[in-house]
PDB file of N, CA and C in Angstrom:
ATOM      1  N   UNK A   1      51.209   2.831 -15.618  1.00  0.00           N
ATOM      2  CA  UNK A   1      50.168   2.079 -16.245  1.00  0.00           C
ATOM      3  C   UNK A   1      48.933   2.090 -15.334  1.00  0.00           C
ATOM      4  N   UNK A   2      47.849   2.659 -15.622  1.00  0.00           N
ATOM      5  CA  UNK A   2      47.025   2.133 -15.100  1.00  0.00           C
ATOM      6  C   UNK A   2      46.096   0.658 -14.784  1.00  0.00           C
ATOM      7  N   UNK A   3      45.581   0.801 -13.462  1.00  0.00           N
ATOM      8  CA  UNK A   3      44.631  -0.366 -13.940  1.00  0.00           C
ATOM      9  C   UNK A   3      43.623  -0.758 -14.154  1.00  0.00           C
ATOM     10  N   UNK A   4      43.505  -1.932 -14.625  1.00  0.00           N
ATOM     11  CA  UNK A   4      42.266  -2.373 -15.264  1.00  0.00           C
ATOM     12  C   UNK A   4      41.078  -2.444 -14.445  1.00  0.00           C
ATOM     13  N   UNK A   5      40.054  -2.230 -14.959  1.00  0.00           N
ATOM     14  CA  UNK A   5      38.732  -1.750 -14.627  1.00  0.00           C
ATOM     15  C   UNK A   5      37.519  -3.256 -15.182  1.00  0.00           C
ATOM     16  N   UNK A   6      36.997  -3.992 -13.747  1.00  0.00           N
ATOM     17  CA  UNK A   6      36.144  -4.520 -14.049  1.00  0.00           C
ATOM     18  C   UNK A   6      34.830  -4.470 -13.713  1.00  0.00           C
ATOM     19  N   UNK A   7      34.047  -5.013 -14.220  1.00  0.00           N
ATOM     20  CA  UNK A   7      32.737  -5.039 -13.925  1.00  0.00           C
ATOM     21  C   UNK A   7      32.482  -5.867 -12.314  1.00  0.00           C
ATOM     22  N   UNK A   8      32.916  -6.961 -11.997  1.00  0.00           N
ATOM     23  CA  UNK A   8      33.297  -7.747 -11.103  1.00  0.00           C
ATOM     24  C   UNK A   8      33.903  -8.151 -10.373  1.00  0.00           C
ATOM     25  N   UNK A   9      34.179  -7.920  -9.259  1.00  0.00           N
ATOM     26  CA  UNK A   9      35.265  -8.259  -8.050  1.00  0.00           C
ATOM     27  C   UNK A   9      35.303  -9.922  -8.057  1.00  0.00           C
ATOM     28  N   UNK A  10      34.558 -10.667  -8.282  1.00  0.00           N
ATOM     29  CA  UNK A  10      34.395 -12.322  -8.120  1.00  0.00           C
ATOM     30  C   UNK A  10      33.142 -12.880  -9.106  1.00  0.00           C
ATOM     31  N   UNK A  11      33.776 -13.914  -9.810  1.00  0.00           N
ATOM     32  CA  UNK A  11      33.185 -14.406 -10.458  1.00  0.00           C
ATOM     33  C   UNK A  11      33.251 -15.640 -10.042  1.00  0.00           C
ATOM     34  N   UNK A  12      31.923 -16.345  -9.309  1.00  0.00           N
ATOM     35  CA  UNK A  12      31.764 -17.877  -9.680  1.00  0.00           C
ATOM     36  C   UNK A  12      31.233 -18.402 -10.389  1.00  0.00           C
ATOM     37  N   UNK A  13      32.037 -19.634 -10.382  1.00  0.00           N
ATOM     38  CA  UNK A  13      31.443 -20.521 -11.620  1.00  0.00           C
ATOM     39  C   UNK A  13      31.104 -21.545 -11.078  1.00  0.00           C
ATOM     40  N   UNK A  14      29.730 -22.382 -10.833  1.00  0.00           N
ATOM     41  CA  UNK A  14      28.769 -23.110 -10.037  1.00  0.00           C
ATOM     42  C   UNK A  14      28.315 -22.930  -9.080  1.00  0.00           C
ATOM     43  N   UNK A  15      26.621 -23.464  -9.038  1.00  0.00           N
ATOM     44  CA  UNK A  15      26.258 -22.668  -7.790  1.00  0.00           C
ATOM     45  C   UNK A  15      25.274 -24.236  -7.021  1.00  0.00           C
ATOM     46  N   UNK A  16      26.830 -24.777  -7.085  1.00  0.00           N
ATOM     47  CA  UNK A  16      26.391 -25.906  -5.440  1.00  0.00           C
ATOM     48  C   UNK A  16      26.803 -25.514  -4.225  1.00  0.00           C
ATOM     49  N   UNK A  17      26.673 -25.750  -3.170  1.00  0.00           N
ATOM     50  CA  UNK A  17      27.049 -25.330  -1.936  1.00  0.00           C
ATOM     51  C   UNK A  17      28.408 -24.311  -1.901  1.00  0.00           C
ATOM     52  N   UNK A  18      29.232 -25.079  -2.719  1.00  0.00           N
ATOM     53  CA  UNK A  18      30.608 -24.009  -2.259  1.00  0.00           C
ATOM     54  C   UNK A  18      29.956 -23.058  -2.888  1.00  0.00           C
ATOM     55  N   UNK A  19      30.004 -22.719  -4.583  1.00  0.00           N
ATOM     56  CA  UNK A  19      29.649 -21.774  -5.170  1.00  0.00           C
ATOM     57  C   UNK A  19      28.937 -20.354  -4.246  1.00  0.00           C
ATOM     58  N   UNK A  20      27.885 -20.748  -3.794  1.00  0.00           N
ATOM     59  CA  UNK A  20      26.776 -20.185  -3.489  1.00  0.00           C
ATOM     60  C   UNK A  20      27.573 -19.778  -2.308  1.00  0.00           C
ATOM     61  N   UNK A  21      28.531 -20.290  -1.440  1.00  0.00           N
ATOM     62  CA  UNK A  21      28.806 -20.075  -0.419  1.00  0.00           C
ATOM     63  C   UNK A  21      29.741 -19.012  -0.283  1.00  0.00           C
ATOM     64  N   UNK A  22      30.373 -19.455  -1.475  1.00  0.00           N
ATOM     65  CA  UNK A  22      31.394 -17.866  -1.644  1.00  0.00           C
ATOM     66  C   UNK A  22      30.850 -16.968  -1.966  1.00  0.00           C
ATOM     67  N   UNK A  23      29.736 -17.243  -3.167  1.00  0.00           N
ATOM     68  CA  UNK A  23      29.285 -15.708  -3.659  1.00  0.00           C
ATOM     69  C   UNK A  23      28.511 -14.537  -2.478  1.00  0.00           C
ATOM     70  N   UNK A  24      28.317 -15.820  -1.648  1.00  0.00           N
ATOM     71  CA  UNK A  24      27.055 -14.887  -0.250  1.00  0.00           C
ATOM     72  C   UNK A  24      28.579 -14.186   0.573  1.00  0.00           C
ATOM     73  N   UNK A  25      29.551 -14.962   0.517  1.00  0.00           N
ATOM     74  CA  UNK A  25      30.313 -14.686   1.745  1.00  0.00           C
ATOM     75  C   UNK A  25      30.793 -13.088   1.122  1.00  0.00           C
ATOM     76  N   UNK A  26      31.252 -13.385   0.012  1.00  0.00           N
ATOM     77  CA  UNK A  26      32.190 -12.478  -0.701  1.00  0.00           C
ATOM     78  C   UNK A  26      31.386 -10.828  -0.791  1.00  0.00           C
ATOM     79  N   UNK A  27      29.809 -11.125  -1.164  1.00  0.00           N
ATOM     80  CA  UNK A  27      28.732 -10.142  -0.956  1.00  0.00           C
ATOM     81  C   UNK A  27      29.197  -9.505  -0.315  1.00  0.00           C
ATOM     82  N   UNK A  28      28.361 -10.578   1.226  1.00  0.00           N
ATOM     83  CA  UNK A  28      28.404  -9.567   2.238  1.00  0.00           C
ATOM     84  C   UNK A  28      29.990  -8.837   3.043  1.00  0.00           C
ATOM     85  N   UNK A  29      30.601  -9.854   2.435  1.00  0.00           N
ATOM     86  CA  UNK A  29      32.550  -8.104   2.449  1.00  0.00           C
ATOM     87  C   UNK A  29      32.347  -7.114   1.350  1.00  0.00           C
ATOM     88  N   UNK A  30      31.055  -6.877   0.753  1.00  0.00           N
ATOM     89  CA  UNK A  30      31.294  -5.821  -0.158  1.00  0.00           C
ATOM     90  C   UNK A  30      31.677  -6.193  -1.757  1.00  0.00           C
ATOM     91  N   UNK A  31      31.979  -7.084  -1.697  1.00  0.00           N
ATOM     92  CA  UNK A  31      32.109  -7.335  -3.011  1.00  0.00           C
ATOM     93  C   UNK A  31      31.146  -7.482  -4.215  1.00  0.00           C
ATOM     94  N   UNK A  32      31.633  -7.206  -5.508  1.00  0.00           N
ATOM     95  CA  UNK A  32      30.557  -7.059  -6.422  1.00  0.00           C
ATOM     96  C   UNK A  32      30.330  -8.363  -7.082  1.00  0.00           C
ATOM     97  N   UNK A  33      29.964  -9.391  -7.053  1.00  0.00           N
ATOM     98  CA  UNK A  33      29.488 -10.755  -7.459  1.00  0.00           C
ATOM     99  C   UNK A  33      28.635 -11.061  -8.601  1.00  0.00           C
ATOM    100  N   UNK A  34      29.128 -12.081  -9.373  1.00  0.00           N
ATOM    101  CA  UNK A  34      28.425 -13.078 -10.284  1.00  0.00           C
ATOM    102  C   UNK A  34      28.920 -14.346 -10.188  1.00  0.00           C
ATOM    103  N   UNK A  35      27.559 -14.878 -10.412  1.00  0.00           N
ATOM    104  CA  UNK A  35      27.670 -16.546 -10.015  1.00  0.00           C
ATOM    105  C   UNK A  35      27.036 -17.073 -11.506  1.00  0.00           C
ATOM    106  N   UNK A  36      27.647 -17.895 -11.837  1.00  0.00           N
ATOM    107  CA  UNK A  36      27.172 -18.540 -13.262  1.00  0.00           C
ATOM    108  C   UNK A  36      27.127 -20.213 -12.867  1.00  0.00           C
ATOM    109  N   UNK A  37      25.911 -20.452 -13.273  1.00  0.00           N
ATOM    110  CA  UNK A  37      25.658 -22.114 -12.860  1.00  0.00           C
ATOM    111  C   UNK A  37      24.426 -22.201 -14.178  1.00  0.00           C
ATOM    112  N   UNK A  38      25.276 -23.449 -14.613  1.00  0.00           N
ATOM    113  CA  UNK A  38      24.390 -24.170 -15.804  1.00  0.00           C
ATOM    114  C   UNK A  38      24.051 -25.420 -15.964  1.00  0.00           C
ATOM    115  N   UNK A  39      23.666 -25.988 -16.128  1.00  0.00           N
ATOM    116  CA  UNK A  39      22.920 -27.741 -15.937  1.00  0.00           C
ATOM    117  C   UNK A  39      22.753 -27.712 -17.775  1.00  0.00           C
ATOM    118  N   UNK A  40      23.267 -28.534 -18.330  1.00  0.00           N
ATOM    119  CA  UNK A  40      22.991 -28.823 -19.581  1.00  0.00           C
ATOM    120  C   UNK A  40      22.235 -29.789 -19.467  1.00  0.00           C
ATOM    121  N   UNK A  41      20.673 -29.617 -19.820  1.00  0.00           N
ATOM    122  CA  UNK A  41      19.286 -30.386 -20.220  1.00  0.00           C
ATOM    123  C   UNK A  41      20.288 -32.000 -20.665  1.00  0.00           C
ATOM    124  N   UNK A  42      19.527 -33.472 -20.020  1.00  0.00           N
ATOM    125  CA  UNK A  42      19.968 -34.609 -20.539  1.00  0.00           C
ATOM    126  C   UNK A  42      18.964 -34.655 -21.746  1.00  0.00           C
ATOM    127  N   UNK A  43      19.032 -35.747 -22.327  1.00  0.00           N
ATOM    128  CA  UNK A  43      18.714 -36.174 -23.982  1.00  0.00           C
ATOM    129  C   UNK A  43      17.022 -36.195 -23.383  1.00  0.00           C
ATOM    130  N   UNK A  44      16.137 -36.410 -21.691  1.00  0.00           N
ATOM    131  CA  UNK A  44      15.451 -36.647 -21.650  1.00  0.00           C
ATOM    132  C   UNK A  44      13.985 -35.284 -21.119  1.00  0.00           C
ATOM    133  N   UNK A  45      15.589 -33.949 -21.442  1.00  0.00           N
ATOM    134  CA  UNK A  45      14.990 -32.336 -21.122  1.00  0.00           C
ATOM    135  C   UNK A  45      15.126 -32.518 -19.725  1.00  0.00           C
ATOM    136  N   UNK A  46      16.088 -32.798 -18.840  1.00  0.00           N
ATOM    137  CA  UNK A  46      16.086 -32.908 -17.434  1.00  0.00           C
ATOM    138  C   UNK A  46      17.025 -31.829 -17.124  1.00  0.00           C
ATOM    139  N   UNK A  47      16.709 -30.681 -16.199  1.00  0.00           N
ATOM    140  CA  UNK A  47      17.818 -30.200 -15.621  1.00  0.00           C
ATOM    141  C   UNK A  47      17.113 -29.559 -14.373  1.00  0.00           C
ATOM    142  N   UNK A  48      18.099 -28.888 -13.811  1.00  0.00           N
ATOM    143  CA  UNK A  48      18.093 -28.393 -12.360  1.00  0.00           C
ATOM    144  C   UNK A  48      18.018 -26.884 -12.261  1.00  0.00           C
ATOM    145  N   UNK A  49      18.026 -26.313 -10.731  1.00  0.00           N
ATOM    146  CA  UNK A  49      18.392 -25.167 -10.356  1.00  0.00           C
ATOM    147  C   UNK A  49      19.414 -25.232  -9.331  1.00  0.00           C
ATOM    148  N   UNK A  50      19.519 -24.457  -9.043  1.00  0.00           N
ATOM    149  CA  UNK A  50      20.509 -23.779  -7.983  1.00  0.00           C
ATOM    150  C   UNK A  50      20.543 -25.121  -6.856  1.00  0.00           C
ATOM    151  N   UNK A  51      21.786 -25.132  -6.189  1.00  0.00           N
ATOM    152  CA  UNK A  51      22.183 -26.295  -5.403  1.00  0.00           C
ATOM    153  C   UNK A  51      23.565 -27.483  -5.348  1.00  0.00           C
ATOM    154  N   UNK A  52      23.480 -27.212  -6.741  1.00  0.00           N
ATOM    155  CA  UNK A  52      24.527 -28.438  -7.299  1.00  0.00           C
ATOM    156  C   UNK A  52      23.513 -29.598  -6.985  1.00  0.00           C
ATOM    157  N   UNK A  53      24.937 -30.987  -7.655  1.00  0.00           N
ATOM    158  CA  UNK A  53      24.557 -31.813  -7.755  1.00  0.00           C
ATOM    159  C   UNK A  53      23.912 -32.678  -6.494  1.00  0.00           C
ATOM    160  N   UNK A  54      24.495 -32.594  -5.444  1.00  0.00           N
ATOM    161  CA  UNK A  54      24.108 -32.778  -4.124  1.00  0.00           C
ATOM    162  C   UNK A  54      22.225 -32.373  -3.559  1.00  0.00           C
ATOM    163  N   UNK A  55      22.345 -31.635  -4.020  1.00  0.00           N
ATOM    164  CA  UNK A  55      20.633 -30.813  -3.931  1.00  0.00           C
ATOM    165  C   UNK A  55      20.029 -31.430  -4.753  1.00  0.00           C
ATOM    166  N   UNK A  56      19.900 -31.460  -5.876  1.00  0.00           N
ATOM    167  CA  UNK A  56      19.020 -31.749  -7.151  1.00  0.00           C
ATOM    168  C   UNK A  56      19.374 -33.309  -7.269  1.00  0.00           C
ATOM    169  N   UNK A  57      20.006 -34.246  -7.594  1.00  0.00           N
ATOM    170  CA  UNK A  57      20.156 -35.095  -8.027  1.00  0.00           C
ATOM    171  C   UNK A  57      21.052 -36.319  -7.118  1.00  0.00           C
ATOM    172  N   UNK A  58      21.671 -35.854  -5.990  1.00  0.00           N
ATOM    173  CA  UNK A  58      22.414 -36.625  -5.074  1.00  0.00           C
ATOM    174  C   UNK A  58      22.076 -36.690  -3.894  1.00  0.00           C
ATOM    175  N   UNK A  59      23.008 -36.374  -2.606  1.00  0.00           N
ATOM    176  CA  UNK A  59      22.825 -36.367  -1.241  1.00  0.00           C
ATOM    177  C   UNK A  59      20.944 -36.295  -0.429  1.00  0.00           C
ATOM    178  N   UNK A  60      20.183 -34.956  -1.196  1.00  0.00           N
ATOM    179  CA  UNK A  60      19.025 -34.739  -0.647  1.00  0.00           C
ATOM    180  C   UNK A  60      17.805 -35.966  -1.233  1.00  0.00           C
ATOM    181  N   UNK A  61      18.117 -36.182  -2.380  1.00  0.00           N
ATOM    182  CA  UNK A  61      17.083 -37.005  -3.120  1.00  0.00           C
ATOM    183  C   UNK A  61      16.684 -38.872  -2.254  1.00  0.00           C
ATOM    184  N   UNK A  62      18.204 -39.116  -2.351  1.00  0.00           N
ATOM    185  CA  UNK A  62      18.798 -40.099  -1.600  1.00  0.00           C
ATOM    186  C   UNK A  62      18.147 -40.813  -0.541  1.00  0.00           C
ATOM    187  N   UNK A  63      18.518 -39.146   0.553  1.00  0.00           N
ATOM    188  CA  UNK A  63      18.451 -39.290   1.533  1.00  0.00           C
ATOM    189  C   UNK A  63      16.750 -39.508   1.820  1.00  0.00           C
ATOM    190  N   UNK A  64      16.175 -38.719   1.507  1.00  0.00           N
ATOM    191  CA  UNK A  64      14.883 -38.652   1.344  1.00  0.00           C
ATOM    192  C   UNK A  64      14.263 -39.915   1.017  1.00  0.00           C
ATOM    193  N   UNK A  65      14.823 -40.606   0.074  1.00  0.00           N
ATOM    194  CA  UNK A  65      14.091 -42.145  -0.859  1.00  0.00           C
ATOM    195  C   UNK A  65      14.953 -43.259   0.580  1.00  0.00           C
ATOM    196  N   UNK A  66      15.885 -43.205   0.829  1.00  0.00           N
ATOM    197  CA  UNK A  66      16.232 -43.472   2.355  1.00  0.00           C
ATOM    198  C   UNK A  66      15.494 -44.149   3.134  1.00  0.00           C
ATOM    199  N   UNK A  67      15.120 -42.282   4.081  1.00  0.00           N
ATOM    200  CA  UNK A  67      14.133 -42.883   5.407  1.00  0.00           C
ATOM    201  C   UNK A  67      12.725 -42.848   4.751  1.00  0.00           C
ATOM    202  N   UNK A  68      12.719 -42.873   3.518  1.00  0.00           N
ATOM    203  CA  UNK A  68      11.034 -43.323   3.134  1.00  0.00           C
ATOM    204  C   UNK A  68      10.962 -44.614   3.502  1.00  0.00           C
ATOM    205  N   UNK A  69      12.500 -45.426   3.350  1.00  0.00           N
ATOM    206  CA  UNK A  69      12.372 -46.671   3.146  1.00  0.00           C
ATOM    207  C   UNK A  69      12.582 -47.416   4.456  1.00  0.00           C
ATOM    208  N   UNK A  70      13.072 -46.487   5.427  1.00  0.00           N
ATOM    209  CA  UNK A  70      12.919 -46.816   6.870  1.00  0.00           C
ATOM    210  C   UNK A  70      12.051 -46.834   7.405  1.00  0.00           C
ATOM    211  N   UNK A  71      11.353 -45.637   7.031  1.00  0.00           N
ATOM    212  CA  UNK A  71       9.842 -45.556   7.971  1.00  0.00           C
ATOM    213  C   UNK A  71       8.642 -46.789   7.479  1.00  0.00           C
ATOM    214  N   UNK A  72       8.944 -47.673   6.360  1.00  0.00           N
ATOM    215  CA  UNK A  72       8.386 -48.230   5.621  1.00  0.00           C
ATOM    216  C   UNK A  72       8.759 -49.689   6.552  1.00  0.00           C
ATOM    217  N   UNK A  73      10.201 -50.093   6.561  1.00  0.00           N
ATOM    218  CA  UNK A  73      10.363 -50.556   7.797  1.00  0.00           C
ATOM    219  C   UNK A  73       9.989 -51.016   9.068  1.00  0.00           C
ATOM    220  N   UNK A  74      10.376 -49.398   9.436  1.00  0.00           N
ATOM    221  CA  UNK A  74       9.508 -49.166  11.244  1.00  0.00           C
ATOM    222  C   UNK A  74       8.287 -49.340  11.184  1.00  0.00           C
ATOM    223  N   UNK A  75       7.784 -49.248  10.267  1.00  0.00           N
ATOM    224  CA  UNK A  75       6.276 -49.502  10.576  1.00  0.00           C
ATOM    225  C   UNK A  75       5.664 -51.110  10.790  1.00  0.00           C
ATOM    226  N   UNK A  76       6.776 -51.712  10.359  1.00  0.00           N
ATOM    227  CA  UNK A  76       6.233 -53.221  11.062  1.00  0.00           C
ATOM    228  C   UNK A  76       6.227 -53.462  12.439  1.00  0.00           C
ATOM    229  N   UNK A  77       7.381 -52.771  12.975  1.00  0.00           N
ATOM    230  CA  UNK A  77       7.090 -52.836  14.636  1.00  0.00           C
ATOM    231  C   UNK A  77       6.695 -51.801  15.372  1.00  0.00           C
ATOM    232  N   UNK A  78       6.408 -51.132  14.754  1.00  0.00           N
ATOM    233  CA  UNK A  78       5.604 -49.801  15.264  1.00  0.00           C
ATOM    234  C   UNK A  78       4.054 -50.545  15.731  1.00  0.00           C
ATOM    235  N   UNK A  79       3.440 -51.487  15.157  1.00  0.00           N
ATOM    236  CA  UNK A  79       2.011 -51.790  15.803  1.00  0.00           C
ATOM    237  C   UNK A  79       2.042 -52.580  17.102  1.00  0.00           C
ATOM    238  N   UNK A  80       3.480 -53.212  17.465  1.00  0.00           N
ATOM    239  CA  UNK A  80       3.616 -53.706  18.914  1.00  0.00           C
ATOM    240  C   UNK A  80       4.593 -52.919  19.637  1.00  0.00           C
ATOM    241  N   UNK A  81       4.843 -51.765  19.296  1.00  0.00           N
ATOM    242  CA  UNK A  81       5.020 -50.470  20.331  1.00  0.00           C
ATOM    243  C   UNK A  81       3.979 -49.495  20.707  1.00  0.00           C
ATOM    244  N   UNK A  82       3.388 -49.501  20.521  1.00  0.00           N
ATOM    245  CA  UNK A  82       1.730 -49.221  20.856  1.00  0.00           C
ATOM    246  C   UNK A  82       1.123 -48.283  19.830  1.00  0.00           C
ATOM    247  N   UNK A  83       1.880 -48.259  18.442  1.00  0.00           N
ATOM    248  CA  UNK A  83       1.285 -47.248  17.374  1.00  0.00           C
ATOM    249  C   UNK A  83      -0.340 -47.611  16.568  1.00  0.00           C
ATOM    250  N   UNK A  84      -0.638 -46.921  16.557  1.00  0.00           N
ATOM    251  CA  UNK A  84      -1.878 -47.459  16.177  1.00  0.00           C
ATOM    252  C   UNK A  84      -2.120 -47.518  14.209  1.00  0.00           C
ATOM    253  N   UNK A  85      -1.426 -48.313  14.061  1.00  0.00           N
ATOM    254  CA  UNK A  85      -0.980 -48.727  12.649  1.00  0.00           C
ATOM    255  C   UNK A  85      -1.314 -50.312  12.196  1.00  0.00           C
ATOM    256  N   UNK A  86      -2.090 -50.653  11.237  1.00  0.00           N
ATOM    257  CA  UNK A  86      -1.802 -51.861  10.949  1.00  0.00           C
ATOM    258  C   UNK A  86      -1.261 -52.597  10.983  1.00  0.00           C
ATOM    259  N   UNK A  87      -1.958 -54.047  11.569  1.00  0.00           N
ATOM    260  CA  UNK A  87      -0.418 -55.268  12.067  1.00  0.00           C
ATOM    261  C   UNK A  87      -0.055 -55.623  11.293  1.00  0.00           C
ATOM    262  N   UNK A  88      -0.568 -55.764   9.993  1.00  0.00           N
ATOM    263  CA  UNK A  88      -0.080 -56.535   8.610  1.00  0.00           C
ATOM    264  C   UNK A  88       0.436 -55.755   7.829  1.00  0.00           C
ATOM    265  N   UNK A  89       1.958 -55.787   7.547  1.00  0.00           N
ATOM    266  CA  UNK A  89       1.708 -54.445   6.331  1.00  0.00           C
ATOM    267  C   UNK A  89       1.822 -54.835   4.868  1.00  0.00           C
ATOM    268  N   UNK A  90       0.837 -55.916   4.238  1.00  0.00           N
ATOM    269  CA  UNK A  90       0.256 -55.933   3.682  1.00  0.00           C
ATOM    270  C   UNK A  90      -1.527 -54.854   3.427  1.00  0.00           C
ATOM    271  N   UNK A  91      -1.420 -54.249   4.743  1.00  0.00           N
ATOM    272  CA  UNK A  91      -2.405 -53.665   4.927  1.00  0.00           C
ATOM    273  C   UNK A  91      -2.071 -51.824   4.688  1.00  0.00           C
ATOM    274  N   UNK A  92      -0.624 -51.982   4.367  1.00  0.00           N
ATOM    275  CA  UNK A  92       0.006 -50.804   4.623  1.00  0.00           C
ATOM    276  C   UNK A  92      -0.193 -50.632   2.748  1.00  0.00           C
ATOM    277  N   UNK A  93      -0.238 -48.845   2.140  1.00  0.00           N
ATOM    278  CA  UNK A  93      -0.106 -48.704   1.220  1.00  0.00           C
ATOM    279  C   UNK A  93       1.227 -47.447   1.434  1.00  0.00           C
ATOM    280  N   UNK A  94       1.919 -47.615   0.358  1.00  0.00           N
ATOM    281  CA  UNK A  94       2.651 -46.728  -0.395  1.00  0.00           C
ATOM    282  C   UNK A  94       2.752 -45.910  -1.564  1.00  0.00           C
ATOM    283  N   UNK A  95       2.565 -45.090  -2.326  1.00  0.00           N
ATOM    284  CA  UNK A  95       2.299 -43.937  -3.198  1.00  0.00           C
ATOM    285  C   UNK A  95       3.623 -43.595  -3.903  1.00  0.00           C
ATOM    286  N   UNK A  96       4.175 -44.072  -4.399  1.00  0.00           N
ATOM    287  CA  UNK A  96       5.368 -44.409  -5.241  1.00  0.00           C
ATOM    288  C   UNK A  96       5.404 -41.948  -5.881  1.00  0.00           C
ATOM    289  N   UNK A  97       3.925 -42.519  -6.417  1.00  0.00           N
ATOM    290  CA  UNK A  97       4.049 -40.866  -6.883  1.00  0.00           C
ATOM    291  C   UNK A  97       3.666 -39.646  -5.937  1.00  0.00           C
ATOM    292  N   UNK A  98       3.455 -40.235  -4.884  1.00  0.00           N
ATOM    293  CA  UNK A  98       3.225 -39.110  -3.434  1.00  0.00           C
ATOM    294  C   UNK A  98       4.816 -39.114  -2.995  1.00  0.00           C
ATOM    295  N   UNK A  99       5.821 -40.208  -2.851  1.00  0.00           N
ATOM    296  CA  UNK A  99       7.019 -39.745  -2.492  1.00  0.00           C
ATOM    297  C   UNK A  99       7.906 -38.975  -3.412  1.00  0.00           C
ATOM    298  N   UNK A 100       7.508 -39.006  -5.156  1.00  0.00           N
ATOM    299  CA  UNK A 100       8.505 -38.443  -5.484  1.00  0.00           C
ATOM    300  C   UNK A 100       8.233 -37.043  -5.852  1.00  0.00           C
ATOM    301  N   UNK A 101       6.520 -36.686  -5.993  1.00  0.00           N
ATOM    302  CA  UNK A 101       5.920 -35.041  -5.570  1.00  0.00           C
ATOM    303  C   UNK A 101       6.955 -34.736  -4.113  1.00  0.00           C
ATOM    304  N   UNK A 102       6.648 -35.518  -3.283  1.00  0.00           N
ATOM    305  CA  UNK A 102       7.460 -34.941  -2.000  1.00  0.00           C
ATOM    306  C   UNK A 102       8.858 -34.347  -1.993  1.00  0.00           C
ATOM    307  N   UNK A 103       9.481 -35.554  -2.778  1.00  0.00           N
ATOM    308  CA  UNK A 103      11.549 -35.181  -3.112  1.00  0.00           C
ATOM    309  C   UNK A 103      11.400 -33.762  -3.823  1.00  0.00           C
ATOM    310  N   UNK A 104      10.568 -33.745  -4.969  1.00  0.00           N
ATOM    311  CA  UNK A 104      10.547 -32.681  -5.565  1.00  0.00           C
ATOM    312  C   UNK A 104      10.093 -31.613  -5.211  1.00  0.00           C
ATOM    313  N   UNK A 105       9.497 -31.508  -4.688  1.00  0.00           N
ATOM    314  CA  UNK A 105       9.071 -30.367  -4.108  1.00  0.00           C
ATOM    315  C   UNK A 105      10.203 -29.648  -2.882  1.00  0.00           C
ATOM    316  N   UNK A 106      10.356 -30.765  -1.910  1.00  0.00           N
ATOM    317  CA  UNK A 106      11.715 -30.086  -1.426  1.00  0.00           C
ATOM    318  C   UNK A 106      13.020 -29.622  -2.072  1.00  0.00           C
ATOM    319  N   UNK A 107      13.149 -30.277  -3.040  1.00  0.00           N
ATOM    320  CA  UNK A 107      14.016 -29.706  -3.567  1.00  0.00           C
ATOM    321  C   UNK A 107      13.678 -28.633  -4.419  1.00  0.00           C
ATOM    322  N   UNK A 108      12.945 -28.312  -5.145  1.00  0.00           N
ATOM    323  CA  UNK A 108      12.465 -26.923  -5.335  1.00  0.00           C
ATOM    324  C   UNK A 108      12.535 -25.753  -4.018  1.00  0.00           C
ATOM    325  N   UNK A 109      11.992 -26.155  -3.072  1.00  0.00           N
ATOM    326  CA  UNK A 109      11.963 -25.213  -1.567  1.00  0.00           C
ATOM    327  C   UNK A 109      13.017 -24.960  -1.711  1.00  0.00           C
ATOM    328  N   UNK A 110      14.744 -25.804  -2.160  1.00  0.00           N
ATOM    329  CA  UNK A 110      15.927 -25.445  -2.031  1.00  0.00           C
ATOM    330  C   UNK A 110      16.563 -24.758  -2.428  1.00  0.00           C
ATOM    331  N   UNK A 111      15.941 -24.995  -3.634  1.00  0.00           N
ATOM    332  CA  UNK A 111      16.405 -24.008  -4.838  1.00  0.00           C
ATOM    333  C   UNK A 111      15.773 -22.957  -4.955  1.00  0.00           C
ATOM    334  N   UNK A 112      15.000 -22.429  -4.597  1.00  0.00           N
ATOM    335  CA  UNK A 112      13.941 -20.906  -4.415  1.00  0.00           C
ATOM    336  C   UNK A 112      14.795 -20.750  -3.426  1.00  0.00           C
ATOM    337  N   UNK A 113      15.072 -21.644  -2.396  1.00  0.00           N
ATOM    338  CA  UNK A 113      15.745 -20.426  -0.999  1.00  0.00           C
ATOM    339  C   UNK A 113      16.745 -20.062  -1.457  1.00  0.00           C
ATOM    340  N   UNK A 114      17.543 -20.606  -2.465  1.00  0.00           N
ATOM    341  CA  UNK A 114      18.799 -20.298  -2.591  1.00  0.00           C
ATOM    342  C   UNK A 114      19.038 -19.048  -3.964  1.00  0.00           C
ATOM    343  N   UNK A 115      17.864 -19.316  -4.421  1.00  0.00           N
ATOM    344  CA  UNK A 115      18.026 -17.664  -5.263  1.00  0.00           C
ATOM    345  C   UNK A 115      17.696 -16.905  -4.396  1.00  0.00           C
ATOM    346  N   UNK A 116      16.812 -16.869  -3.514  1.00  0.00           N
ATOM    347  CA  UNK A 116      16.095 -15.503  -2.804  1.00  0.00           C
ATOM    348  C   UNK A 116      17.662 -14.732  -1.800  1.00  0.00           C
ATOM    349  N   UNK A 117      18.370 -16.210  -1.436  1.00  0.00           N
ATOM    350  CA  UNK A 117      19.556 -15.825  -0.689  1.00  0.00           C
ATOM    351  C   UNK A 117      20.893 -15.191  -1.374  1.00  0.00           C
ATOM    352  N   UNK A 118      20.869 -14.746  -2.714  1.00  0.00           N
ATOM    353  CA  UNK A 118      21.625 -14.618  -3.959  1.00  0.00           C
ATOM    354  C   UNK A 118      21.138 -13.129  -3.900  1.00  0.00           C
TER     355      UNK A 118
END
């Protein structure tokens, strides 16, 4: 009997960290690779790229909304450590839509690196 003949040595299916991690590993031994990763759009047209859930919607986002909220923090005693920052931070502003251009955008950077690395 002969054997069967595929198009593909490895097929993954998601492309969050593991995903992505096998398909690069498996590559570079030569192997012939496809990676299939899909985000089904929510009711509000929301979906992602490459990363998994961790990238796009968990761990990085988080973390990020986080130490926004630390540095937001530190900055009260940052003006009697010798920073040259307002003593009141009532005097302090925050940009609600400058931090979340910021999340997003890194996470885009993530997801471009991670096709270019595909």
């Amino acid at each position: 009997m002969a054997a069967e003949q595929y198009d593909y040595d490895l097929i993954v299916i998601g492309g969050g960290s593991g995903g992505i991690s096998c398909a690069k590993e498996s590559a570079s031994c030569g192997a012939k690779v496809a990676l299939f990763d899909f985000v089904k759009p929510t009711v509000h047209g929301t979906k992602w790229g490459l990363g998994g859930t961790c990238v796009n919607v968990g761990c990085i986002p988080k973390k990020m909304m986080h130490y926004a909220g630390l540095l937001g923090d530190a900055m009260h005693d940052a003006h009697k450590l010798g920073w040259d920052v307002p003593e009141s931070h009532k005097q302090m502003k925050f940009s609600w839509e400058k931090l979340i251009e910021t999340v997003n955008n890194y996470i885009r950077s993530l997801n471009w690196g991670y096709k270019l690395q595909l």
